[in-house]
Protein backbone atom coordinates (compact mmCIF):
# COMPACT_ATOMS: atom_id res chain seq x y z
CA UNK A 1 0.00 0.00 0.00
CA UNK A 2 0.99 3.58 -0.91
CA UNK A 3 1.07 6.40 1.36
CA UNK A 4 1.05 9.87 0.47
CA UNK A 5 1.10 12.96 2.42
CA UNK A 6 -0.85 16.55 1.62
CA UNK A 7 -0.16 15.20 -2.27
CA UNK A 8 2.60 16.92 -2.07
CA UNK A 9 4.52 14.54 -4.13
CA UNK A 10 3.34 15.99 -7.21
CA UNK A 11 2.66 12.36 -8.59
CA UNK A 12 -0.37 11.87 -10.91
CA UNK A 13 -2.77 8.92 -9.96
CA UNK A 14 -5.19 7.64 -12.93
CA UNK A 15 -8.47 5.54 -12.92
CA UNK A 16 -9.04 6.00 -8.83
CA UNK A 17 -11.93 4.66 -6.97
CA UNK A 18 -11.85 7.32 -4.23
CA UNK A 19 -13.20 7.37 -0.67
CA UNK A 20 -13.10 10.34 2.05
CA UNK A 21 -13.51 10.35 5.56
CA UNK A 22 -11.72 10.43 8.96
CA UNK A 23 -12.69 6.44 9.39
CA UNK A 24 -11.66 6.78 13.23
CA UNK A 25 -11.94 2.70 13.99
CA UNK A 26 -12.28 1.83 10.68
CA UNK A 27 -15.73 -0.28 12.31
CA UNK A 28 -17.49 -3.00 10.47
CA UNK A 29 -19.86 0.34 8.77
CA UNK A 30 -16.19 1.53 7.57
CA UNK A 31 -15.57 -1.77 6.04
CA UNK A 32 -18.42 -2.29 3.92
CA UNK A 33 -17.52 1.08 1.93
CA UNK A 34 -13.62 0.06 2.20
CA UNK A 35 -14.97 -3.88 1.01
CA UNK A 36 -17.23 -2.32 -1.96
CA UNK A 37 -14.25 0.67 -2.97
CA UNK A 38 -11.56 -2.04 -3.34
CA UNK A 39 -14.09 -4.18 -5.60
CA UNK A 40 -14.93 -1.34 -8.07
CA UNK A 41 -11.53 -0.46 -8.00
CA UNK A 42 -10.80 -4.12 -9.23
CA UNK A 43 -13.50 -4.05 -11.84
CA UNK A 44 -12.48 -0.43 -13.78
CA UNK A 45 -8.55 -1.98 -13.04
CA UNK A 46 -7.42 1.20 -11.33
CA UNK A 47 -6.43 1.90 -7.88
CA UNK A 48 -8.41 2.50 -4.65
CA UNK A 49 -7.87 5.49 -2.50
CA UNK A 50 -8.74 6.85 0.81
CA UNK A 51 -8.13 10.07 2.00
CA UNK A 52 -7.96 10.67 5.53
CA UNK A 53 -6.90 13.54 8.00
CA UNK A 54 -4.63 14.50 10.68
CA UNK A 55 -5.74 15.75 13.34
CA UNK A 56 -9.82 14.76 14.06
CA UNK A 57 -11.25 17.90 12.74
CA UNK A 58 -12.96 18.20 16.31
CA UNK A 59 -9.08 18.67 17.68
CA UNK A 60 -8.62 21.80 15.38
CA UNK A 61 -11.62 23.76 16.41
CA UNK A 62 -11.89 22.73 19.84
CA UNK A 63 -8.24 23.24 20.29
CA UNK A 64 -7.79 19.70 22.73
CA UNK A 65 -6.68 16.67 21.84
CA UNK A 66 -9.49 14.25 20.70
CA UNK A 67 -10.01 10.41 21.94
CA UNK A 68 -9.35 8.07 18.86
CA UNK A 69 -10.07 4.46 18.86
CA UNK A 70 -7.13 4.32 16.28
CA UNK A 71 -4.09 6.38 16.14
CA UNK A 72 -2.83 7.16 12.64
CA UNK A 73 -0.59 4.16 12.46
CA UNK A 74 -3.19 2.12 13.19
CA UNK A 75 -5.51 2.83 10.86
CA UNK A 76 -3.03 2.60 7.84
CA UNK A 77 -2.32 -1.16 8.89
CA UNK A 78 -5.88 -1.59 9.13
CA UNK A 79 -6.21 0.51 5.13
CA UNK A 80 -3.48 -2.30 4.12
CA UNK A 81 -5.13 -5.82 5.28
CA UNK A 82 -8.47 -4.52 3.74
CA UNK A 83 -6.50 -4.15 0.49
CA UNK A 84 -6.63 -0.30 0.40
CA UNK A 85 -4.01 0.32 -2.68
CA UNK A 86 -3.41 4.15 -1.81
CA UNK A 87 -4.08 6.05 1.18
CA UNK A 88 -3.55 10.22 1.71
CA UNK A 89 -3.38 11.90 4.20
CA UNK A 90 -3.96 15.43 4.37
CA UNK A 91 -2.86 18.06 7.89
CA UNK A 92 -6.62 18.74 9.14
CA UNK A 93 -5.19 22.87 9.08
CA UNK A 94 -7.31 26.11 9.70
CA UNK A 95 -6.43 26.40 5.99
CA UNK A 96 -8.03 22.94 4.96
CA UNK A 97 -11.48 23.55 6.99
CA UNK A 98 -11.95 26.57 4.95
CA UNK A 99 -11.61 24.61 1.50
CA UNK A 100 -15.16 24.89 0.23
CA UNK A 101 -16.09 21.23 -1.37
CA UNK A 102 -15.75 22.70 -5.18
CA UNK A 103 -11.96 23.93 -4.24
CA UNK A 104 -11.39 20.08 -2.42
CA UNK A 105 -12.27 18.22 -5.21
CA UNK A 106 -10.98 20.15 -7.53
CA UNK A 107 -7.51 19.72 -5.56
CA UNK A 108 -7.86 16.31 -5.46
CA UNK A 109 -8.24 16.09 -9.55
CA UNK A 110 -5.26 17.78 -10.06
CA UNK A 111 -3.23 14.44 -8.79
CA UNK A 112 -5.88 12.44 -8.75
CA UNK A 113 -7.92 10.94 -12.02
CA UNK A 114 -11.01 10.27 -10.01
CA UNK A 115 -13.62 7.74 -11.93
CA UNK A 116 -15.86 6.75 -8.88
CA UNK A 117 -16.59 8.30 -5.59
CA UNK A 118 -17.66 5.68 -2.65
CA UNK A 119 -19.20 7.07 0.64
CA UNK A 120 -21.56 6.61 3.20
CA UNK A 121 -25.09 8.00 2.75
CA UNK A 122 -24.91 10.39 5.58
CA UNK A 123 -20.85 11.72 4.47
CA UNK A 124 -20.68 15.48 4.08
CA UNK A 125 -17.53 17.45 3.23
CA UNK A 126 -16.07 21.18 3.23
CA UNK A 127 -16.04 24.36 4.77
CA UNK A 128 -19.38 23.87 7.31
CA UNK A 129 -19.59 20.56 5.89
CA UNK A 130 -21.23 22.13 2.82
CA UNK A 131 -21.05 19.24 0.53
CA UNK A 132 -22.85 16.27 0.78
CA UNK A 133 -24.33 13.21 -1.23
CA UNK A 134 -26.76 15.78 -3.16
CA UNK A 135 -23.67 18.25 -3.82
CA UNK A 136 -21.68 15.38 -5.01
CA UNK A 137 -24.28 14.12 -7.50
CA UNK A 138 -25.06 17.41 -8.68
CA UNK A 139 -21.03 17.87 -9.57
CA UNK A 140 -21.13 14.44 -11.53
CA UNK A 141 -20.81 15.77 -15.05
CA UNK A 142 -18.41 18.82 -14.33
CA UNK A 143 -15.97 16.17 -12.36
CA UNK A 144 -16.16 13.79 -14.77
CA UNK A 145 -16.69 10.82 -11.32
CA UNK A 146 -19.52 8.39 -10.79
CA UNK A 147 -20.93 8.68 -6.98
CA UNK A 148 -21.75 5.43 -5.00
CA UNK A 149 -23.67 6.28 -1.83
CA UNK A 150 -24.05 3.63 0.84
CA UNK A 151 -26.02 2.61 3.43
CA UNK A 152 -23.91 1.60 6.67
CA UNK A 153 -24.73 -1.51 9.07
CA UNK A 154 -27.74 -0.73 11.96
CA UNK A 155 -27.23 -1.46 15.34
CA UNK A 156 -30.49 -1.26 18.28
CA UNK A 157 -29.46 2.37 18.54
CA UNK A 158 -29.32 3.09 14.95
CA UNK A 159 -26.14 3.02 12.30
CA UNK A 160 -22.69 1.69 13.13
CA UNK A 161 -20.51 4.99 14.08
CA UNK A 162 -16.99 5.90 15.98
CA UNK A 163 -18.74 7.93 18.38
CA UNK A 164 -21.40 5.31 19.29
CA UNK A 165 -17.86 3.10 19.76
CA UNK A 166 -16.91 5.46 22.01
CA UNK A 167 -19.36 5.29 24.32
CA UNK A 168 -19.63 2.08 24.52
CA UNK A 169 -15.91 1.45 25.20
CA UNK A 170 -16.39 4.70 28.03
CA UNK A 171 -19.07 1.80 29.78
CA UNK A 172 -16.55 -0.76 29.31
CA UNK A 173 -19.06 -3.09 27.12
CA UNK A 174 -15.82 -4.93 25.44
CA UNK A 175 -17.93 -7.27 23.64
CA UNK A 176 -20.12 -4.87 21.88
CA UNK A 177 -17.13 -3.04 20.83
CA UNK A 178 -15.53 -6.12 19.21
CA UNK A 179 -18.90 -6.67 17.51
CA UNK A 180 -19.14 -3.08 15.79
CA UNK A 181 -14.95 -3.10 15.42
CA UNK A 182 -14.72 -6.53 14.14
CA UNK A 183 -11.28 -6.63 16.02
CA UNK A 184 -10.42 -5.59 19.47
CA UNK A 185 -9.97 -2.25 21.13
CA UNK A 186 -6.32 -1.38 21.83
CA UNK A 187 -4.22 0.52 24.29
CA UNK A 188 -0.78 1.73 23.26
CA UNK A 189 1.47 2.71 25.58
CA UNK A 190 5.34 2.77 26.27
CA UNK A 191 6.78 0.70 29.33
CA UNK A 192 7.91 2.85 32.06
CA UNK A 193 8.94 2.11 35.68
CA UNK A 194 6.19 1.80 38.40
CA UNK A 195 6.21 1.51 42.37
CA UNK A 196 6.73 -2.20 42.05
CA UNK A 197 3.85 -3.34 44.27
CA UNK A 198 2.93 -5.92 41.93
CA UNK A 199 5.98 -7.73 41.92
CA UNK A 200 5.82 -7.57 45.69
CA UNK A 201 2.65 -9.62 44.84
CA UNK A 202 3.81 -11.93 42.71
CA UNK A 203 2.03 -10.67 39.65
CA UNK A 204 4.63 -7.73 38.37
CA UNK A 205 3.03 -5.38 35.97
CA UNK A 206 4.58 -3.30 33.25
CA UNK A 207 3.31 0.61 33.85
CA UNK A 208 2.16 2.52 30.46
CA UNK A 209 2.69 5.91 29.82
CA UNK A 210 -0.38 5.64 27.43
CA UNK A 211 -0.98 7.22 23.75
CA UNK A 212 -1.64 10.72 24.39
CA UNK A 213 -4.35 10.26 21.86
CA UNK A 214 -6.32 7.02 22.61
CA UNK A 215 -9.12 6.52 24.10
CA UNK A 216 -9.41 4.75 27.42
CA UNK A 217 -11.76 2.09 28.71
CA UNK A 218 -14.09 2.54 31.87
CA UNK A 219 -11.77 1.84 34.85
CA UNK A 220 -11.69 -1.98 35.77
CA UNK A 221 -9.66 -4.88 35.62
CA UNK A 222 -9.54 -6.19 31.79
CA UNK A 223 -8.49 -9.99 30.06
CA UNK A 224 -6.46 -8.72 27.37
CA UNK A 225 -3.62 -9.72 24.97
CA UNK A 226 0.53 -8.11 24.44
CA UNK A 227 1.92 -7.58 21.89
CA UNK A 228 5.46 -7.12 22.43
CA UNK A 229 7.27 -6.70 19.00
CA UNK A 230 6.46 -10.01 17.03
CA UNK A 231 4.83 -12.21 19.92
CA UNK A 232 1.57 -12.28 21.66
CA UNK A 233 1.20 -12.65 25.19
CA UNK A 234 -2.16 -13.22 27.51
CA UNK A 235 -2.26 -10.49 30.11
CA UNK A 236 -4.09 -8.83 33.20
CA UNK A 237 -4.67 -5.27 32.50
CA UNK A 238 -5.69 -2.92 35.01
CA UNK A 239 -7.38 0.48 34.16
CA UNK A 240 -7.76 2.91 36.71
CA UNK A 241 -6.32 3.85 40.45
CA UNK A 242 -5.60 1.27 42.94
CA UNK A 243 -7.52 1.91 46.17
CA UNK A 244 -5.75 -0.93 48.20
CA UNK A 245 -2.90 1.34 48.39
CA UNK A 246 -4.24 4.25 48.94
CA UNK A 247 -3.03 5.73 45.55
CA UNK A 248 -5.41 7.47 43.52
CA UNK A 249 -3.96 8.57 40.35
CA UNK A 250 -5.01 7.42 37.36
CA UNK A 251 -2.84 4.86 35.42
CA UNK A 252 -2.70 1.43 32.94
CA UNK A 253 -0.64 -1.97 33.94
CA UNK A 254 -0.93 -5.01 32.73
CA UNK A 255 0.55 -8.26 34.03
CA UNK A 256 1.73 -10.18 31.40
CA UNK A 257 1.68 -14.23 32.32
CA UNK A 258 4.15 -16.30 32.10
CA UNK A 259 6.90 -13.58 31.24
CA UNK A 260 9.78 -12.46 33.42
CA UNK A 261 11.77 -9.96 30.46
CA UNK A 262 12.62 -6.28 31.67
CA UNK A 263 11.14 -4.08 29.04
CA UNK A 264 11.27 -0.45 30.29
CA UNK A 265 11.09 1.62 27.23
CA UNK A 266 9.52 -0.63 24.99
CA UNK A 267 6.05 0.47 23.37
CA UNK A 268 3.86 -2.74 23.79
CA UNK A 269 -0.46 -3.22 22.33
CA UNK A 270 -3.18 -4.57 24.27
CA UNK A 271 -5.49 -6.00 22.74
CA UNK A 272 -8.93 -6.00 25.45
CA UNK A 273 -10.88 -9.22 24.98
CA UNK A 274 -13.28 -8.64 27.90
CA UNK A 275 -13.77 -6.86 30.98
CA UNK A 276 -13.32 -9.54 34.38
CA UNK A 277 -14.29 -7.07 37.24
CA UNK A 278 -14.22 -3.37 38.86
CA UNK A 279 -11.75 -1.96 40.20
CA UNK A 280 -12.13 -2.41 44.08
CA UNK A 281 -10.33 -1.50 47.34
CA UNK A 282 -9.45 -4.52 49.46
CA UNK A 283 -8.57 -4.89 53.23
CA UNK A 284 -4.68 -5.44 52.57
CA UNK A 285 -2.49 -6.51 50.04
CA UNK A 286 -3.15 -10.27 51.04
CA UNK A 287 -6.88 -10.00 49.57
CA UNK A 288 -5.75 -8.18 47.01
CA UNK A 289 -3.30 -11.66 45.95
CA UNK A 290 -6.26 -13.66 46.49
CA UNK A 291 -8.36 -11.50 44.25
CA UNK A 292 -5.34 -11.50 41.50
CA UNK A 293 -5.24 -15.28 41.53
CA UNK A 294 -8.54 -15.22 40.59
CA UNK A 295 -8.57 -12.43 37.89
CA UNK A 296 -6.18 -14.51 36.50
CA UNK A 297 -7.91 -17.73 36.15
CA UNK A 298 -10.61 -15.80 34.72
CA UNK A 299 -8.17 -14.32 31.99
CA UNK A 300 -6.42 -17.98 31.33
CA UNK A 301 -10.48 -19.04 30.55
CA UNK A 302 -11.76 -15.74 28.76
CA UNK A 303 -8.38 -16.27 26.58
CA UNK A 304 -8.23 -19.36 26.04
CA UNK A 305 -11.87 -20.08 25.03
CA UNK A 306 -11.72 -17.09 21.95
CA UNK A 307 -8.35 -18.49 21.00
CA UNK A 308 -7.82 -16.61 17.38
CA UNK A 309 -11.14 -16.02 17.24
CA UNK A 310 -10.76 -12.26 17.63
């Protein structure tokens, strides 16, 4: 898969099958547009394209960082395994929210030879999001594309969406999130050094310094997977403060079994599989070990019953 960045390359791209949107998740409702652009892109022989943006256009004008269920990197593995041939990615600038949609498309055609344009029913584009599926089918003829609208995947509340994600990841409902992902949520975080209580327990943890720009679970105590470089690891993940010792800052750890490596520095993934229990203050570290023995024979069976699964 191709990258490209603000187009900036100069490079001409002919007979595109193009898609736009932020595709925070890239969710099962993503996938269906991503699953149909890839076909058509097939059919006409040409290339499929995505363009996506950096920041969330939500950061710009709100001027704080916004919770993403995928970080950048993320989502261009993602773009490659669903067969994505070209992705670009554009700086979400005060300068870019002011393109109307005539001036974006037309920027796009200058590099891009754009023969079909796939998108959800409900996409909108532009300055005020002032173009939409009506403004795209109107431009038809002067563009020279053919538009695709579709219909995205319903849920009991209504369509698949990122922010419905959200909120259900916020309540710590795991299992609905893997059902409107397809895949499991993730935290990202690099490895730094801790107070060491749980190796004083016999369960050590590895501390995160989390992704400034992921979004976090409800606090509790999770079943999740590592992955440390190449491997895969079942792990204990812990999401929140820890009561028992009195400490009540706000942090991520996750005991990975059966591993004894030191990896300060290291950026490790969790994958969450399912939430086991609350997070809960216990009479003294001794109830607390009893508690942990337990959370992890839950994890060995949550883990080892969804296998590869998810």
């Amino acid at each position: 898969m191709e990258i490209s960045h603000n187009l900036s390359e100069g490079k001409k791209y002919k007979n595109v099958s193009l898609s736009v949107g932020f595709y925070d998740g890239v969710h099962k409702g993503h996938q269906i547009i991503i699953k149909e652009l890839t076909e058509r892109a097939e059919m006409i022989e040409g290339k499929s394209c995505v363009i996506t943006f950096t920041p969330h256009p939500l950061e710009l004008f709100s001027h704080q960082a916004f919770p993403l269920l995928t970080t950048l990197k993320e989502k261009e593995e993602i773009f490659a395994k669903l067969k994505v041939n070209l992705v670009v990615i554009f700086d979400f600038t005060s300068q870019f929210a002011s393109l109307s949609p005539y001036s974006f498309i037309k920027r796009l055609k200058e590099n891009i030879d754009i023969k079909e344009i796939i998108v959800g029913e409900d996409f909108a584009f532009g300055r005020g999001r002032e173009g939409n599926i009506q403004w795209l089918k109107r431009f038809e003829g002067i563009f020279g594309y053919k538009l695709k609208a579709i219909s995205l995947s319903g849920t009991e509340k209504g369509k698949i969406s990122s922010s419905l994600i959200r909120e259900l990841l916020r309540k710590g409902e795991i299992s609905k999130v893997i059902q409107y992902l397809g895949r499991p949520p993730t935290i990202i975080g690099k490895i730094i050094k801790g107070k060491r209580r749980g190796r004083l327990l016999g369960y050590p943890t590895a501390n995160l310094r989390t992704h400034p720009c992921k979004i976090l679970p409800l606090q509790g105590v999770y079943a999740g997977r590592v992955i440390l470089g190449e491997k895969t690891y079942k792990g204990i993940v812990n999401v929140g403060n820890k009561p028992t010792f009195g400490d009540s800052s706000f942090g991520v750890e996750v005991h990975i079994m059966d591993f004894g490596e030191e990896i300060y520095g290291e950026t490790i993934k969790i994958e969450l599989i399912d939430k086991i229990r609350k997070i809960e203050k216990f009479p003294s570290p001794f109830y607390l070990n009893k508690k942990l023995k337990e959370d992890r024979e839950k994890a060995e069976n949550i883990l080892s019953s969804i296998g590869k699964q998810i």
